[in-house]
Protein backbone atom coordinates (compact mmCIF):
# COMPACT_ATOMS: atom_id res chain seq x y z
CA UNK A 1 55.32 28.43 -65.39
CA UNK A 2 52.65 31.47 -66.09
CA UNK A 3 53.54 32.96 -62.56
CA UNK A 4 57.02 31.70 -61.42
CA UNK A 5 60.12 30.51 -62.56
CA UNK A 6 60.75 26.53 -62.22
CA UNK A 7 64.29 26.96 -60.12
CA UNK A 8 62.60 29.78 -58.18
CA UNK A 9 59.71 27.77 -57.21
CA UNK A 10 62.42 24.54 -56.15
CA UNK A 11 64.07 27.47 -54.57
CA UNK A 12 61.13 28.51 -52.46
CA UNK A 13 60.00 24.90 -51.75
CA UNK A 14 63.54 24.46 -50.44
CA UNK A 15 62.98 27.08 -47.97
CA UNK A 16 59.77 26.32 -46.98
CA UNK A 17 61.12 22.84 -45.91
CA UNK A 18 63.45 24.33 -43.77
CA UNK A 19 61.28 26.54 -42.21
CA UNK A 20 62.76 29.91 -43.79
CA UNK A 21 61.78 32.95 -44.19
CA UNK A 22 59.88 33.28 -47.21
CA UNK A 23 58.65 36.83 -47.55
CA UNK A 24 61.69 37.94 -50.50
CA UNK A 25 59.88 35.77 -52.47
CA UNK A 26 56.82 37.74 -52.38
CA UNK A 27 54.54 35.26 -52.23
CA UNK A 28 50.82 35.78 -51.05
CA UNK A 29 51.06 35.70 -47.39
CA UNK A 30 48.18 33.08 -47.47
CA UNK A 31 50.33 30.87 -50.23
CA UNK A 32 53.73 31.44 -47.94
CA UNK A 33 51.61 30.09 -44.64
CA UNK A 34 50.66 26.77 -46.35
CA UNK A 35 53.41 25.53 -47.88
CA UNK A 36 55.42 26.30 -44.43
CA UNK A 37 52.84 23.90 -42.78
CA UNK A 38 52.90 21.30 -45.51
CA UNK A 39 56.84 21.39 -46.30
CA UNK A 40 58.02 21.94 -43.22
CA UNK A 41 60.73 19.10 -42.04
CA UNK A 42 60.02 16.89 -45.45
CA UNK A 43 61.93 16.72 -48.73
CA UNK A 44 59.11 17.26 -51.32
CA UNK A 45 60.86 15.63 -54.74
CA UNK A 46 61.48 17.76 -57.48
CA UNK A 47 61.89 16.95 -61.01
CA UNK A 48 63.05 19.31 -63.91
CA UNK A 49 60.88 18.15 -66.83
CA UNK A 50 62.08 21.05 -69.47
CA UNK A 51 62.41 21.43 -73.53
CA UNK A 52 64.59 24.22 -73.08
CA UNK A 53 67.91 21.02 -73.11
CA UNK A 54 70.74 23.26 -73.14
CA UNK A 55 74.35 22.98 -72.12
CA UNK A 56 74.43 23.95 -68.23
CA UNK A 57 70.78 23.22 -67.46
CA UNK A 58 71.20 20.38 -65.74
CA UNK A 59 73.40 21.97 -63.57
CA UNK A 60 71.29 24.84 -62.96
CA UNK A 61 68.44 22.76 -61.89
CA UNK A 62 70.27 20.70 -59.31
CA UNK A 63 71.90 23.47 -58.02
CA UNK A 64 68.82 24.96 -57.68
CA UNK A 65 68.44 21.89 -54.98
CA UNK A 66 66.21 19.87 -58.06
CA UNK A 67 66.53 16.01 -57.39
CA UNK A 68 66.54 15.22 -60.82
CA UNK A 69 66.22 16.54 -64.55
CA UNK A 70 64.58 15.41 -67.54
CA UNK A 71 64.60 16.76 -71.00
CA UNK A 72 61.54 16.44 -74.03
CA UNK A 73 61.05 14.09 -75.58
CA UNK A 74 61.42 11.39 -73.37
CA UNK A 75 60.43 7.73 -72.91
CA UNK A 76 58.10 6.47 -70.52
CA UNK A 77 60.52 4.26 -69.31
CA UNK A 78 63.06 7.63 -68.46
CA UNK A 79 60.43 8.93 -66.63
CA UNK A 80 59.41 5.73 -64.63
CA UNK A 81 63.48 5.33 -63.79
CA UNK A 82 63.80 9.31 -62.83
CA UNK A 83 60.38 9.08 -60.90
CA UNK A 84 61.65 5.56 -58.94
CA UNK A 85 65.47 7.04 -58.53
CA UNK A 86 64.06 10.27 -57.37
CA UNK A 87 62.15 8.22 -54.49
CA UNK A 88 64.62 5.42 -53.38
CA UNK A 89 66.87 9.01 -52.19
CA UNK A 90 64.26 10.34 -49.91
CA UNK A 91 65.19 9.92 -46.27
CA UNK A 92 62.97 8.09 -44.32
């Protein structure tokens, strides 16, 4: 990502659901306002998509509250399964 780090951005949407304070993340205050008001109380899935497959990332992408992780190449069929797994977990 040109301007932010993929776990920093799960990170920040993360907070934003929860209604947290955002402005360590220096974010443009306009930026920080609307994904407050569009996160706010939801669980917005996230999936790691990422070439970089080493040892550990997996880990460091759920535990950067990621719902899933996928590494290139893949199969359509991978994705469809990650995409459908990733939305039979969100709470209704």
């Amino acid at each position: 990502m040109p301007v932010m780090h993929g776990l920093t951005a799960s990170t920040v949407i993360r907070a934003s659901e929860q209604n947290n304070d955002l402005t360590h993340f220096n974010l443009p205050p306009l930026l920080a306002e609307k994904l407050k008001e569009q996160c706010k109380g939801k669980h917005i899935p996230i999936i790691a998509m990422t070439a970089n497959a080493m040892e550990g990332d997996r880990q460091k992408c759920l535990a950067a509250s990621m719902d899933n992780y996928l590494a290139k190449p893949f199969e359509p069929a991978q994705i469809r399964a990650v995409i459908a797994e990733s939305i039979q977990r969100l709470p209704e």
